[in-house]
Protein backbone atom coordinates (compact mmCIF):
# COMPACT_ATOMS: atom_id res chain seq x y z
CA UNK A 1 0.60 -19.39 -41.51
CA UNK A 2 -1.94 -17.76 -44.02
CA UNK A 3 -5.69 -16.94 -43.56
CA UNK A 4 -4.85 -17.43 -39.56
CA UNK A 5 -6.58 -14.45 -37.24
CA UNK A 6 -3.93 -12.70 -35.31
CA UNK A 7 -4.07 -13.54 -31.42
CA UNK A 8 -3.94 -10.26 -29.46
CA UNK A 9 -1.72 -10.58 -26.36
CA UNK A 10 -2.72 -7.48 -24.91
CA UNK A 11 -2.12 -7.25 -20.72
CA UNK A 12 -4.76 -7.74 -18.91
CA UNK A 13 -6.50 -4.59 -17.62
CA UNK A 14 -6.69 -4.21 -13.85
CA UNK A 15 -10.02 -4.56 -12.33
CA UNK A 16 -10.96 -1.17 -9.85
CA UNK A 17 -14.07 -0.67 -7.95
CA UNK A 18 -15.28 2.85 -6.02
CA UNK A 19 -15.95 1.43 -2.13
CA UNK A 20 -18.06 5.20 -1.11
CA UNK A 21 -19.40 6.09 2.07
CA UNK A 22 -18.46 8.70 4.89
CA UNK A 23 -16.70 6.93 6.72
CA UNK A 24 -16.94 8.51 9.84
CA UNK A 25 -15.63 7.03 11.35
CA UNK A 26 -13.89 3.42 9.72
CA UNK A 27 -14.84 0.23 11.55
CA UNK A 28 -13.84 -3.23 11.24
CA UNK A 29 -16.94 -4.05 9.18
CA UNK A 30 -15.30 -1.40 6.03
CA UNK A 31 -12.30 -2.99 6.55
CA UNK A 32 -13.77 -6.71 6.03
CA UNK A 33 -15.23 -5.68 2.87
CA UNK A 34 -12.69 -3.69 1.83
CA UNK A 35 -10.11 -6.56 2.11
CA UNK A 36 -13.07 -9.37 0.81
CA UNK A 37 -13.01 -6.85 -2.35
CA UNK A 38 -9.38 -7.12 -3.02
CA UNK A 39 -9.93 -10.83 -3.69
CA UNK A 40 -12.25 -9.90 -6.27
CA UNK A 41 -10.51 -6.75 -8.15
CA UNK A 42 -6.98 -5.37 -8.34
CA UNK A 43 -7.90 -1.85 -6.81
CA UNK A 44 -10.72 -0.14 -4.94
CA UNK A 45 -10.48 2.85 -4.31
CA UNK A 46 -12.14 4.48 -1.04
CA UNK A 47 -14.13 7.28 -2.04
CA UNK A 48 -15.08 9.77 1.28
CA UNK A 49 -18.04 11.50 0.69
CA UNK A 50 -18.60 14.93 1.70
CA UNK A 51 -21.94 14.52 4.48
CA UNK A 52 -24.59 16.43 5.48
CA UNK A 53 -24.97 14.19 8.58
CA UNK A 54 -22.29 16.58 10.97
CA UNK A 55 -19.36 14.09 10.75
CA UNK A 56 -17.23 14.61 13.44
CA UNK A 57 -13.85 13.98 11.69
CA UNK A 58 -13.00 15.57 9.15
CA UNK A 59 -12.28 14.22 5.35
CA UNK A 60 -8.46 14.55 5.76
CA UNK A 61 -8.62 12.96 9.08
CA UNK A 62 -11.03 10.31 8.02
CA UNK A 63 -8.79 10.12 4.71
CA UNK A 64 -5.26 9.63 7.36
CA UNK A 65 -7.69 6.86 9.73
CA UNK A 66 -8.38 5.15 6.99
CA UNK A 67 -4.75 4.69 5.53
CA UNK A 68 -3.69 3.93 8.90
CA UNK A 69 -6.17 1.27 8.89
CA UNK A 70 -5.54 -0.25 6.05
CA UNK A 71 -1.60 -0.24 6.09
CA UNK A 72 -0.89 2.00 3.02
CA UNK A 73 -1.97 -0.71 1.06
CA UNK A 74 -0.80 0.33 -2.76
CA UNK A 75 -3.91 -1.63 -4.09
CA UNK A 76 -5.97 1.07 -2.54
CA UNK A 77 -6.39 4.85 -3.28
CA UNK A 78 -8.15 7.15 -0.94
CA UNK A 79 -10.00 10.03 -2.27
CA UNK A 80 -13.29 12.43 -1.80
CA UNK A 81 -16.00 13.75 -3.37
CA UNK A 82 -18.58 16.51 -3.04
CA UNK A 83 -20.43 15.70 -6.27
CA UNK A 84 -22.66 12.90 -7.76
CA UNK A 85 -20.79 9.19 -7.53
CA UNK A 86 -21.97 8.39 -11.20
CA UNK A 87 -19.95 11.88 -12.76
CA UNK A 88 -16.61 10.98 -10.44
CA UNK A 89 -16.89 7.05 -11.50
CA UNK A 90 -17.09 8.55 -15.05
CA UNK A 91 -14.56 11.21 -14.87
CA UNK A 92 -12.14 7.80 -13.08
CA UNK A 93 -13.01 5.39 -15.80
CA UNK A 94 -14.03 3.15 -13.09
CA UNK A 95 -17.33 1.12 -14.02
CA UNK A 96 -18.02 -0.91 -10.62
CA UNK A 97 -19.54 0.47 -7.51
CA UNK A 98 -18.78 -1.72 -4.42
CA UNK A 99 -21.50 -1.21 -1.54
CA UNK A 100 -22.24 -3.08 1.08
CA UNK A 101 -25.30 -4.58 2.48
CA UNK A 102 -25.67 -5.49 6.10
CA UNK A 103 -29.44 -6.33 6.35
CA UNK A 104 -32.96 -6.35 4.45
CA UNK A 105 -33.45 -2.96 5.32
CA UNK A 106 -30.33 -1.70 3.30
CA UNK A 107 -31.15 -3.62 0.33
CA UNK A 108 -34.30 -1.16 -0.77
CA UNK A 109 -31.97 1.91 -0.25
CA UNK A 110 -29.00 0.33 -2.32
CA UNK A 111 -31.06 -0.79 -4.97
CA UNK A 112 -32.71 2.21 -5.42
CA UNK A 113 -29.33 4.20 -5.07
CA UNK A 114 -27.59 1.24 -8.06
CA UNK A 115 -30.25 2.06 -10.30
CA UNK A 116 -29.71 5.88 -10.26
CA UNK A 117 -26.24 5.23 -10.76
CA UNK A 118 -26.85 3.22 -13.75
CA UNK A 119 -29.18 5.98 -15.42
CA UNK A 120 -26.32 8.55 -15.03
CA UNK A 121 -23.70 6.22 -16.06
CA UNK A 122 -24.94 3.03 -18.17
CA UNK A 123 -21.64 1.63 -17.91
CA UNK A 124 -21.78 1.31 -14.14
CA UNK A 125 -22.44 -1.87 -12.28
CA UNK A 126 -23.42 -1.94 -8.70
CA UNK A 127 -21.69 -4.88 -6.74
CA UNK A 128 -23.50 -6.19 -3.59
CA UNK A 129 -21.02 -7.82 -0.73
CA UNK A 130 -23.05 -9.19 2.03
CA UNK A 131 -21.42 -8.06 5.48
CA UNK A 132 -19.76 -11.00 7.50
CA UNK A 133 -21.31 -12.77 10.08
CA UNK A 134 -19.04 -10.71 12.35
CA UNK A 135 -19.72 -7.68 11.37
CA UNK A 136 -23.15 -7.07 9.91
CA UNK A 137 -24.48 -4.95 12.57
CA UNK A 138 -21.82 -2.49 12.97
CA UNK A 139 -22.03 0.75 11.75
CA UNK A 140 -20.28 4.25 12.40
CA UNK A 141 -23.52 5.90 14.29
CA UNK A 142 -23.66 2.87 17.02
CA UNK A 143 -19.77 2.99 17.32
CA UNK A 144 -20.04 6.45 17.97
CA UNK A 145 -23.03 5.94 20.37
CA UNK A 146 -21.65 3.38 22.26
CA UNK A 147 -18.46 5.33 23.09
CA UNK A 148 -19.80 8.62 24.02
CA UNK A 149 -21.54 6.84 26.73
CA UNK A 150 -18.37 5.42 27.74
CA UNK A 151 -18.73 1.78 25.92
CA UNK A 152 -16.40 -0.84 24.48
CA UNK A 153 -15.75 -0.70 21.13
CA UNK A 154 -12.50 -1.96 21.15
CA UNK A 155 -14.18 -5.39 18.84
CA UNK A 156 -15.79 -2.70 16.47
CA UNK A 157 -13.00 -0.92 15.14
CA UNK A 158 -8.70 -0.40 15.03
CA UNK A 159 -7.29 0.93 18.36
CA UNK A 160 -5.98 3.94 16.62
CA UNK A 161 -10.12 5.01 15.41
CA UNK A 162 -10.88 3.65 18.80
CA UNK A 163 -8.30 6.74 20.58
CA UNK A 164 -9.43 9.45 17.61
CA UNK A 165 -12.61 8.83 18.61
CA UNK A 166 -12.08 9.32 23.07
CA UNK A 167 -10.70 12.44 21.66
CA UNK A 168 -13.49 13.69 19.94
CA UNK A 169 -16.56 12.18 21.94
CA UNK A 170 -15.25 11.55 25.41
C-alpha cells in the first residue's frame, strides 16, 4: 500500500489531575469530588498542602485519613507539598488542576488562584467541579467547629475522621 500515511497505534496516555488542599481534616464533600473525578481521568492525585492555618493533624496523619478514606484506591496517589502548585504540577508532568467550587464566593478566589497557575505553568488547566447538592456547604473549619462543641458530624465525614477528630478536639 504505497503513498499511504502510517497509522500510529500508540496507547493511550492516562489522564492525571492534582486534587490540592489541606485537608484537614477529609470530609465527605473531598471524597464526592474525588470519586466524581475518577469518572473523568485515570488518576488524581491528592496533593496535602503544607498550611499556615494551625492544622490540627498532621500531613502524615492527614496523608493515613485520607487513604483510609478512600480505600487504597491504586487510581489515587497521596502526596505533599510545601512549595508553589504550578513548580510540583511541572516537576509531575501533570497539566490539570482539579478544585472545587462550593459557592459564588469561591469562584473569585479560584479564578484568581487558576490564572496564577497558568502564568507559572502555561500548560496547566484549571478544572472546576461544582460540589453536590449534598455536600456544598461542608467544609473542614465547620466540621471542626461543630464537633468541638460536641455536634454531629457523623453525615459530614467517615467514622474513622469522625473518632481522629474526638481525639484531637474533644
Amino acid at each position: 500500500m504505497k503513498g499511504r500515511n502510517k497509522i500510529n497505534l500508540k496507547s493511550k496516555q492516562k489522564t492525571k489531575a492534582i486534587y490540592p488542599g489541606t485537608f484537614d481534616p477529609i470530609t465527605n464533600g473531598h471524597i464526592d469530588l474525588i470519586n466524581r473525578a475518577l469518572s473523568i481521568f485515570d488518576e488524581v492525585i491528592i496533593l496535602i498542602a503544607h498550611s499556615s492555618k494551625n492544622p490540627i493533624f498532621s500531613v502524615k496523619e492527614r496523608k493515613d485519613l485520607i487513604l483510609k478514606s478512600l480505600k487504597n484506591d491504586p487510581r489515587i496517589t497521596v502526596d505533599s507539598v510545601e512549595g508553589l502548585l504550578a513548580e510540583y504540577a511541572q516537576k509531575s508532568e501533570v497539566n490539570v488542576i482539579l478544585r472545587g467550587l462550593r459557592a459564588i464566593s469561591d469562584f473569585e478566589y479560584e479564578f484568581q488562584m487558576a490564572t496564577m497557575n497558568k502564568r507559572l505553568y502555561p500548560k496547566l488547566e484549571t478544572f472546576f467541579l461544582m460540589a453536590s447538592e449534598n455536600n456544598f456547604f461542608v467544609n473542614s473549619t465547620l466540621v471542626k467547629e461543630v464537633i468541638s462543641h460536641g455536634g454531629d458530624v457523623s453525615s459530614l465525614v467517615p467514622s474513622h475522621v469522625e473518632k481522629a477528630l474526638k481525639e484531637k478536639l474533644c
